[in-house]
N, C-alpha and C. Protein backbone atom coordinates (compact mmCIF):
# COMPACT_ATOMS: atom_id res chain seq x y z
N UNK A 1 -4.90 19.00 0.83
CA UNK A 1 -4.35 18.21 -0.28
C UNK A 1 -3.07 17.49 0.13
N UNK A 2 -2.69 16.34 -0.82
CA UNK A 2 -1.61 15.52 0.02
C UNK A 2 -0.78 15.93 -0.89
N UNK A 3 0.97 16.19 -0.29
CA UNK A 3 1.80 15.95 -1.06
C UNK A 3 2.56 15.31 -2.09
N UNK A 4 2.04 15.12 -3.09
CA UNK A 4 2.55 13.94 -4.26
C UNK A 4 4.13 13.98 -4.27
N UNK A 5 4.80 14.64 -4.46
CA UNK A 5 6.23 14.78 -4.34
C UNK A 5 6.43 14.00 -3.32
N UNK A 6 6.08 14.71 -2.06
CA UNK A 6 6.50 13.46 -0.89
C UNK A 6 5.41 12.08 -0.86
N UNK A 7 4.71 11.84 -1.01
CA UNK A 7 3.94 10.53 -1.52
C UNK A 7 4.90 9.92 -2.79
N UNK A 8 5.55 9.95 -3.46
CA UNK A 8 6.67 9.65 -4.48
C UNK A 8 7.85 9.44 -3.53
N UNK A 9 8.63 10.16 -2.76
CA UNK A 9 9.86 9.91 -1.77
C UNK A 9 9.41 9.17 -1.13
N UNK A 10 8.19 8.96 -0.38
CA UNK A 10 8.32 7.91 0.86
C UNK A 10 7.75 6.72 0.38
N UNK A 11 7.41 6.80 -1.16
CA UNK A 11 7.34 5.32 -1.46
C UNK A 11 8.54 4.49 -2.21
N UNK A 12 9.34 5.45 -2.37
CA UNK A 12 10.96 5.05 -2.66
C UNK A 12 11.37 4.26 -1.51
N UNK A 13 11.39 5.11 0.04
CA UNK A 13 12.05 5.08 0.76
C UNK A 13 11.18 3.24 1.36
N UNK A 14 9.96 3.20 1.24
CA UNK A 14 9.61 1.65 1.26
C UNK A 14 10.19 0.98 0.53
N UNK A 15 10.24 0.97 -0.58
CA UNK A 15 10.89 -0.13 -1.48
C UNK A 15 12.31 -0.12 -1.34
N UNK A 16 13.11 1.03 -0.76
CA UNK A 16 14.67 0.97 -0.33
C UNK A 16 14.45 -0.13 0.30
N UNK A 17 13.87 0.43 2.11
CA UNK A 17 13.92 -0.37 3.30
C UNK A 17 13.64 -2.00 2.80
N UNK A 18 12.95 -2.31 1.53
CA UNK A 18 12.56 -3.61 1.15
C UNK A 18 13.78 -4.58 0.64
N UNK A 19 14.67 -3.82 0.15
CA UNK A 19 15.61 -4.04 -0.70
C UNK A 19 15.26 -3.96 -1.75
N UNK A 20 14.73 -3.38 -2.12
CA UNK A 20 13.94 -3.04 -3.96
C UNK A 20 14.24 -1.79 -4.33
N UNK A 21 15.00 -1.10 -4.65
CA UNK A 21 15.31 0.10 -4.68
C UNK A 21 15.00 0.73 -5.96
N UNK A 22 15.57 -0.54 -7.19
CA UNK A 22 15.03 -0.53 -8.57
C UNK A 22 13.43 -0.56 -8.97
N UNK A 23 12.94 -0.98 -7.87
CA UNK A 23 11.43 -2.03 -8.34
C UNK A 23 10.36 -0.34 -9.01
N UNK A 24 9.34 -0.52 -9.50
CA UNK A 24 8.73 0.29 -9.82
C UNK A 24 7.06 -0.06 -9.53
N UNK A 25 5.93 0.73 -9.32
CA UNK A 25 4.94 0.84 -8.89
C UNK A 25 4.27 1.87 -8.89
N UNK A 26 3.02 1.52 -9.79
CA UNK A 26 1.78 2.75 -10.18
C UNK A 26 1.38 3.03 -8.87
N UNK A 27 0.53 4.24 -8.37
CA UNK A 27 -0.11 4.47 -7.08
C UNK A 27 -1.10 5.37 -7.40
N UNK A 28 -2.48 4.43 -7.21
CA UNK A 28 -3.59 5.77 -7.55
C UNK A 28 -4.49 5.78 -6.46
N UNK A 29 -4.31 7.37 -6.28
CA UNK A 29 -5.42 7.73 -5.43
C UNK A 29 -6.74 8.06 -5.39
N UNK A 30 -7.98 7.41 -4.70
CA UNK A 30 -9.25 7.84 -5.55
C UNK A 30 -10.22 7.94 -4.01
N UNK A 31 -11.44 8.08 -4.47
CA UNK A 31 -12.21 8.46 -3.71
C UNK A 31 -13.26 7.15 -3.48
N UNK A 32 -13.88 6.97 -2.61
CA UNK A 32 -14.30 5.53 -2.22
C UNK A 32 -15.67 5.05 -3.42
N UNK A 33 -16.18 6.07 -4.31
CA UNK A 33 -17.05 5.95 -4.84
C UNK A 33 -15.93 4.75 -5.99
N UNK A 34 -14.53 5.01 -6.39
CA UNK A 34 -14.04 5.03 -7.09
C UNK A 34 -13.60 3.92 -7.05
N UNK A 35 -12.82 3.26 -5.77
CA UNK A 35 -12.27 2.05 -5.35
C UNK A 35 -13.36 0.73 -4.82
N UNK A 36 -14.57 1.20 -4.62
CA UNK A 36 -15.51 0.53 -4.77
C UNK A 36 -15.85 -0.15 -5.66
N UNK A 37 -15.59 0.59 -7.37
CA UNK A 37 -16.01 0.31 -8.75
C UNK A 37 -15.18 -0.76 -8.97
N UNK A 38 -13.53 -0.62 -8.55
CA UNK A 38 -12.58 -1.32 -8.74
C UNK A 38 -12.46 -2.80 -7.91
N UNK A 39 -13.02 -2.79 -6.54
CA UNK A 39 -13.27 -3.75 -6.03
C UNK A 39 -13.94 -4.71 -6.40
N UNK A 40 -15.45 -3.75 -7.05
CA UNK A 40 -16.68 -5.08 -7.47
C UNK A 40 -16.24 -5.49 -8.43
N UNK A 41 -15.58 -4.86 -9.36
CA UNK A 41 -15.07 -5.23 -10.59
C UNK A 41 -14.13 -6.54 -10.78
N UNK A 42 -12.96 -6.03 -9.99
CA UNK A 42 -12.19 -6.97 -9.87
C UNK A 42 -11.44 -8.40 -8.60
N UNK A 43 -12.73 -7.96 -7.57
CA UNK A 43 -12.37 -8.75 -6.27
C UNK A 43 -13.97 -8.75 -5.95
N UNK A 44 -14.99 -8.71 -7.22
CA UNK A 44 -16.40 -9.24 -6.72
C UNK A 44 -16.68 -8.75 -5.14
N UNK A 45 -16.03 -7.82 -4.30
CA UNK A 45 -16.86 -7.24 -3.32
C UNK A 45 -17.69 -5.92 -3.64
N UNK A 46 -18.97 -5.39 -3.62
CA UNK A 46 -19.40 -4.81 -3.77
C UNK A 46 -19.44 -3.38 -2.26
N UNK A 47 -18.36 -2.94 -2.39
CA UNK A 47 -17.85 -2.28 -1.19
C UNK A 47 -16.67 -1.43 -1.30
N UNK A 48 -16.84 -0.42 -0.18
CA UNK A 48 -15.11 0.24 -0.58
C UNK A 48 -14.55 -0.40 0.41
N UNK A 49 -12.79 -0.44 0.09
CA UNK A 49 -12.22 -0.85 1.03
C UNK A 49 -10.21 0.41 1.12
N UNK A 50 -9.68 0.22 1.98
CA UNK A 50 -8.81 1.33 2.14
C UNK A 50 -7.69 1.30 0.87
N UNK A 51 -7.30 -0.30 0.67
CA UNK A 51 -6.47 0.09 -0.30
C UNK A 51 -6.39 -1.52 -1.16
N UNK A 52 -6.06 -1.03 -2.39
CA UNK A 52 -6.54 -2.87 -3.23
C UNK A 52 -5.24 -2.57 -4.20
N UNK A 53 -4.15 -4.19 -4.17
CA UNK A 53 -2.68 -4.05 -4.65
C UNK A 53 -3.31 -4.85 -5.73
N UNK A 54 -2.47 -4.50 -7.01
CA UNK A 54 -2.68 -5.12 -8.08
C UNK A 54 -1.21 -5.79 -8.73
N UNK A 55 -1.07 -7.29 -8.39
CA UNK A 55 0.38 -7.56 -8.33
C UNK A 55 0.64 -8.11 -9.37
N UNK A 56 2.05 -7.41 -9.95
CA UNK A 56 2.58 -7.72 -11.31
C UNK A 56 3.39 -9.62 -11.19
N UNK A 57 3.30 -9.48 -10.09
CA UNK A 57 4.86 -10.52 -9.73
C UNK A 57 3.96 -11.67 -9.68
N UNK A 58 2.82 -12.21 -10.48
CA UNK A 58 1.70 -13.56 -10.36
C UNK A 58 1.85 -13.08 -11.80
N UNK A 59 1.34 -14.71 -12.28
CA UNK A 59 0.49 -14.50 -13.56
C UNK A 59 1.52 -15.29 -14.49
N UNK A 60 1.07 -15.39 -15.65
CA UNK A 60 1.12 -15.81 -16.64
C UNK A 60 2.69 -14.78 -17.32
N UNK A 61 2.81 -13.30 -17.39
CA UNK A 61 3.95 -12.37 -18.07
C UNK A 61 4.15 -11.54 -16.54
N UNK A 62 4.70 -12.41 -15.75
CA UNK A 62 5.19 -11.73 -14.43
C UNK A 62 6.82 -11.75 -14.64
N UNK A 63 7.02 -12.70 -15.46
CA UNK A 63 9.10 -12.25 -15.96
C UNK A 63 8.96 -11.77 -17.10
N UNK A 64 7.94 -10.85 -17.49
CA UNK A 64 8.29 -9.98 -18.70
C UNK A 64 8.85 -8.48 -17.85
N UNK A 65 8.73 -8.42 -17.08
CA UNK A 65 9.50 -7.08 -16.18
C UNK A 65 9.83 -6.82 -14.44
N UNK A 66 10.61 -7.71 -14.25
CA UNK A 66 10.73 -8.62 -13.08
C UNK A 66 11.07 -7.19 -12.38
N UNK A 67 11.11 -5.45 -12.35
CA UNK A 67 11.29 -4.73 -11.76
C UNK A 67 9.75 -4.15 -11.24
N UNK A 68 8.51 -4.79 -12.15
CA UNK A 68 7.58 -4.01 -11.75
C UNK A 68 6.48 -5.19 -10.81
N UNK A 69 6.26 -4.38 -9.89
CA UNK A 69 6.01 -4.81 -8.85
C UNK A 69 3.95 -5.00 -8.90
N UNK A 70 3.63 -3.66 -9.51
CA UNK A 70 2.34 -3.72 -9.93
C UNK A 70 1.86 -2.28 -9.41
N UNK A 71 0.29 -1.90 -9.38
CA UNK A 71 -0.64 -0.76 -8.99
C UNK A 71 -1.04 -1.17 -7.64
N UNK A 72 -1.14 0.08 -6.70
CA UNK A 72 -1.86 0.22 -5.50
C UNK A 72 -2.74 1.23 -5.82
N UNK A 73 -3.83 1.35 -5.37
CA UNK A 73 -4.95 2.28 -5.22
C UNK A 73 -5.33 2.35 -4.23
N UNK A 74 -5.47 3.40 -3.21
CA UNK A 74 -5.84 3.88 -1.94
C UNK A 74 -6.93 5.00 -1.99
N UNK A 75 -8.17 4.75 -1.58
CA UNK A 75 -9.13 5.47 -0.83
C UNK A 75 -8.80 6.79 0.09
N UNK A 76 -8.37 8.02 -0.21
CA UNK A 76 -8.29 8.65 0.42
C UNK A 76 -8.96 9.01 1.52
N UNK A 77 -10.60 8.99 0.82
CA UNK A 77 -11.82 9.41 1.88
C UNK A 77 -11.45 8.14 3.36
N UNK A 78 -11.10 7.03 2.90
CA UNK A 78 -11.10 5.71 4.18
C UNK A 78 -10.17 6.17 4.82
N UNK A 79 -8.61 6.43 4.23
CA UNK A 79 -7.72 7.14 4.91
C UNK A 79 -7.86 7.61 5.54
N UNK A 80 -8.80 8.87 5.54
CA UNK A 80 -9.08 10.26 6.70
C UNK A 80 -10.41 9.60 7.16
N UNK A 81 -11.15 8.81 7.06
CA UNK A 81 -11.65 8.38 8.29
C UNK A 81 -10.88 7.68 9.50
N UNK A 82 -9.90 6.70 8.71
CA UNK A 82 -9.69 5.81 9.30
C UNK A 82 -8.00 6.82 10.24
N UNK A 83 -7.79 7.78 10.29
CA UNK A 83 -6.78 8.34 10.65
C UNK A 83 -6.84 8.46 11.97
N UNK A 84 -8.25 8.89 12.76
CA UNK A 84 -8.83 8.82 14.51
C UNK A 84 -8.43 7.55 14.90
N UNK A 85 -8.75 6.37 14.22
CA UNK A 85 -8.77 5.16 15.00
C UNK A 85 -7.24 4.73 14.73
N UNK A 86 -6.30 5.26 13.89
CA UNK A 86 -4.79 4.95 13.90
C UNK A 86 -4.21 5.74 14.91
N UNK A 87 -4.62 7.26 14.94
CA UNK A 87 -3.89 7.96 15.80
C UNK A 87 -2.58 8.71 14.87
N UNK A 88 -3.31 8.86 13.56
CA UNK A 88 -2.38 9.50 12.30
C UNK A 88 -2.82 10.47 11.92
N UNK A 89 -2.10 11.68 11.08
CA UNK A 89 -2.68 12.57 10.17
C UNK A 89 -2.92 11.86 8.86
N UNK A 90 -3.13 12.91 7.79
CA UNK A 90 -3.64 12.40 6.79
C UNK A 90 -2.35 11.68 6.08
N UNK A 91 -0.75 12.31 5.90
CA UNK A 91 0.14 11.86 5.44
C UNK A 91 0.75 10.57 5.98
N UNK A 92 0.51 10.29 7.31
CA UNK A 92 1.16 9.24 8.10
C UNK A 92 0.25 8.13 7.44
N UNK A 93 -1.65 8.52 7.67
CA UNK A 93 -2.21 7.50 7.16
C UNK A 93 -1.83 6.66 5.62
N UNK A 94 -1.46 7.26 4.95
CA UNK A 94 -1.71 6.99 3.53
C UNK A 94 -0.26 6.49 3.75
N UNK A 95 0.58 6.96 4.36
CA UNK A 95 2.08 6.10 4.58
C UNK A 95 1.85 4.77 4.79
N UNK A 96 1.42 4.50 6.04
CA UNK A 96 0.50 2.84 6.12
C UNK A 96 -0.30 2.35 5.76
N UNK A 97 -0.68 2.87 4.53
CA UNK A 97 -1.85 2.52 3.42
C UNK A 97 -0.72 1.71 2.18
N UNK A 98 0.60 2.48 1.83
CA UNK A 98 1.17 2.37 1.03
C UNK A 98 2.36 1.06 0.90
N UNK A 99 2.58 1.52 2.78
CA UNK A 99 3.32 -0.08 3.22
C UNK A 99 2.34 -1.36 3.12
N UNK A 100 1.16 -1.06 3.63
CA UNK A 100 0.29 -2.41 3.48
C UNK A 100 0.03 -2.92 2.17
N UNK A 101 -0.01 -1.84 1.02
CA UNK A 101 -0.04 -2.17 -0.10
C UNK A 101 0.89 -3.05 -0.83
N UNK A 102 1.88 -2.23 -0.79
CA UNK A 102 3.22 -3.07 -1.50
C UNK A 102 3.84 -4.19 -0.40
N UNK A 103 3.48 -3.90 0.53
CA UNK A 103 3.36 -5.91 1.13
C UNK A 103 2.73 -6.58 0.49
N UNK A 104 1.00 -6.32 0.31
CA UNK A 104 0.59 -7.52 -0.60
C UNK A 104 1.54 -7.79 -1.96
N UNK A 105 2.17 -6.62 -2.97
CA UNK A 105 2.50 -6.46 -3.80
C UNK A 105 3.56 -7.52 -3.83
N UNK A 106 4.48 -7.86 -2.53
CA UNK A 106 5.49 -8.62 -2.51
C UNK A 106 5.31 -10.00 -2.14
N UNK A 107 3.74 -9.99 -1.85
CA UNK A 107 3.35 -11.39 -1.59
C UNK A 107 2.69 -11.49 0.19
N UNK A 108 2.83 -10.90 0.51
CA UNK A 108 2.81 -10.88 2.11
C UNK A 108 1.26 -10.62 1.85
N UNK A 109 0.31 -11.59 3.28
CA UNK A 109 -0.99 -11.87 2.83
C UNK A 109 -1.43 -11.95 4.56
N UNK A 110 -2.22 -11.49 4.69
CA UNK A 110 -3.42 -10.99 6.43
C UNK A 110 -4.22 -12.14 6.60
N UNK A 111 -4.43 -12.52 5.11
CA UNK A 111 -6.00 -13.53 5.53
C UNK A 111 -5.99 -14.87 5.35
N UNK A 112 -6.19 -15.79 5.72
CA UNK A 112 -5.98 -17.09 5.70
C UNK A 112 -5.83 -17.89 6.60
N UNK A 113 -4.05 -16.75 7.27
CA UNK A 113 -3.54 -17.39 8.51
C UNK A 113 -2.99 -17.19 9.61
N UNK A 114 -3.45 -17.50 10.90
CA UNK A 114 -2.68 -16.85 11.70
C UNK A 114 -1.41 -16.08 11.62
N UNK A 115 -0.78 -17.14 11.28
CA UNK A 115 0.72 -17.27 10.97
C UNK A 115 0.88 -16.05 10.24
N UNK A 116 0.50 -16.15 8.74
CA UNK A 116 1.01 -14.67 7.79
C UNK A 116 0.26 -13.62 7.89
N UNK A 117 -0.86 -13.31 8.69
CA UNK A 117 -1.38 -12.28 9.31
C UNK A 117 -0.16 -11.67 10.48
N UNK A 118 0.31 -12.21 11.59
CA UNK A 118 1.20 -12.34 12.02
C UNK A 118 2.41 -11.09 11.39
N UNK A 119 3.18 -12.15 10.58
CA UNK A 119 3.98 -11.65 9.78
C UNK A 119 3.97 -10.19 9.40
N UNK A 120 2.94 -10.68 8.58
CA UNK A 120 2.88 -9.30 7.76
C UNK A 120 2.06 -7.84 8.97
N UNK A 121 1.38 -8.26 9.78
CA UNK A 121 1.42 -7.03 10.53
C UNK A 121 2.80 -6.41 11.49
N UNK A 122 4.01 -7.45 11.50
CA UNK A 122 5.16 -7.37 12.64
C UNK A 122 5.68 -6.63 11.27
N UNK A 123 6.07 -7.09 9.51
CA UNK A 123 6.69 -6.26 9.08
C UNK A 123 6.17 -5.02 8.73
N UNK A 124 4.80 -4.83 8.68
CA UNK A 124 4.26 -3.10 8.98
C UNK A 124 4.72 -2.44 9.83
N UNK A 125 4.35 -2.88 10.73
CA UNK A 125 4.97 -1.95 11.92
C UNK A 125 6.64 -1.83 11.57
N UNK A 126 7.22 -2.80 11.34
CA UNK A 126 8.66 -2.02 11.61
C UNK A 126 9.01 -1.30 10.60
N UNK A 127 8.07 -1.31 9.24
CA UNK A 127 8.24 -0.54 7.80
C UNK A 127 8.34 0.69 8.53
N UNK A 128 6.50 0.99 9.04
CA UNK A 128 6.62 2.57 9.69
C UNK A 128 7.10 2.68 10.26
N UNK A 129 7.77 2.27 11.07
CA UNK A 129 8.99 2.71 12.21
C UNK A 129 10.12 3.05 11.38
N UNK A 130 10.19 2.57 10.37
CA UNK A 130 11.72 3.03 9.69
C UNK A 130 11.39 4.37 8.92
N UNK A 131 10.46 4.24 8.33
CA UNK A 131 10.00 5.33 7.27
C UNK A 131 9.90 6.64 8.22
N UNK A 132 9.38 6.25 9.45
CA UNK A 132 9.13 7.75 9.74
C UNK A 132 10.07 8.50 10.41
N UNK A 133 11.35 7.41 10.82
CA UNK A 133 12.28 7.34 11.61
C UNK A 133 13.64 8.71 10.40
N UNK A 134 12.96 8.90 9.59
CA UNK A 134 13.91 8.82 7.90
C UNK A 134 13.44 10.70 8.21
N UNK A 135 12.53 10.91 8.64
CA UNK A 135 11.47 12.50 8.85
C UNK A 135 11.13 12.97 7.68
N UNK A 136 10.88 12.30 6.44
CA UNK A 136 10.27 12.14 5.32
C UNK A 136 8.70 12.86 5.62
N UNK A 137 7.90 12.03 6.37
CA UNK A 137 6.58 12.08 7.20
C UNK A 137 6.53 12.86 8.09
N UNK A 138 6.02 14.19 7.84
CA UNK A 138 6.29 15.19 9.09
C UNK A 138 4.88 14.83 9.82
């Protein structure tokens, strides 16, 4: 089982390193049967995928609470598959499940373009480098 207490601290400690210290963000964890439902539902792929950001900061009432950032939902089961091919345990994984998340959350985007694929994988990496640097993530 994963630590929620520390899954709560080390997603503080992202939004510190962000400069968001105030910002706030739902985080649900589910099982791929689960994030699948949520995908076809709401991103028309009929598939699971590791983690899907749901961003407050778009839209139509995005300055009705300029602290909330929005929902991440992460696939646990993808997590612990996907933990061999990172070279993570289960807590480290879901750590870089959580940074990739609230990147999209802040706008930062993989697909399109070289360029902000780019980006946004150089500021992952140095997220986890800070986060784990903190020994939050045993």
């Amino acid at each position: 089982p994963l630590d929620i207490r520390k899954i709560r601290r080390i997603a503080q400690r992202i939004l510190t390193e962000l400069g968001l210290p105030d910002a706030e963000l739902s985080l649900l964890l589910v099982n791929d049967v689960q994030i699948q439902a949520l995908n076809r539902r709401y991103l028309r792929l009929d598939k699971p995928t590791n983690v899907l950001a749901f961003s407050m900061r778009e839209g139509e009432f995005s300055a009705l609470h300029p602290n909330l950032l929005g929902d991440l939902v992460i696939s646990v089961e993808i997590a612990r598959r996907q933990m061999k091919q990172f070279g993570l345990d289960d807590m480290k994984m879901v750590t870089l499940l959580m940074i990739h998340g609230i990147l999209h959350l802040i706008g930062y985007e993989h697909e399109g373009t070289k360029k902000g694929s780019r980006q946004m994988a150089l500021k992952q990496k140095e997220l986890f480098q800070q986060v784990m640097q903190t020994g939050i993530v045993e």
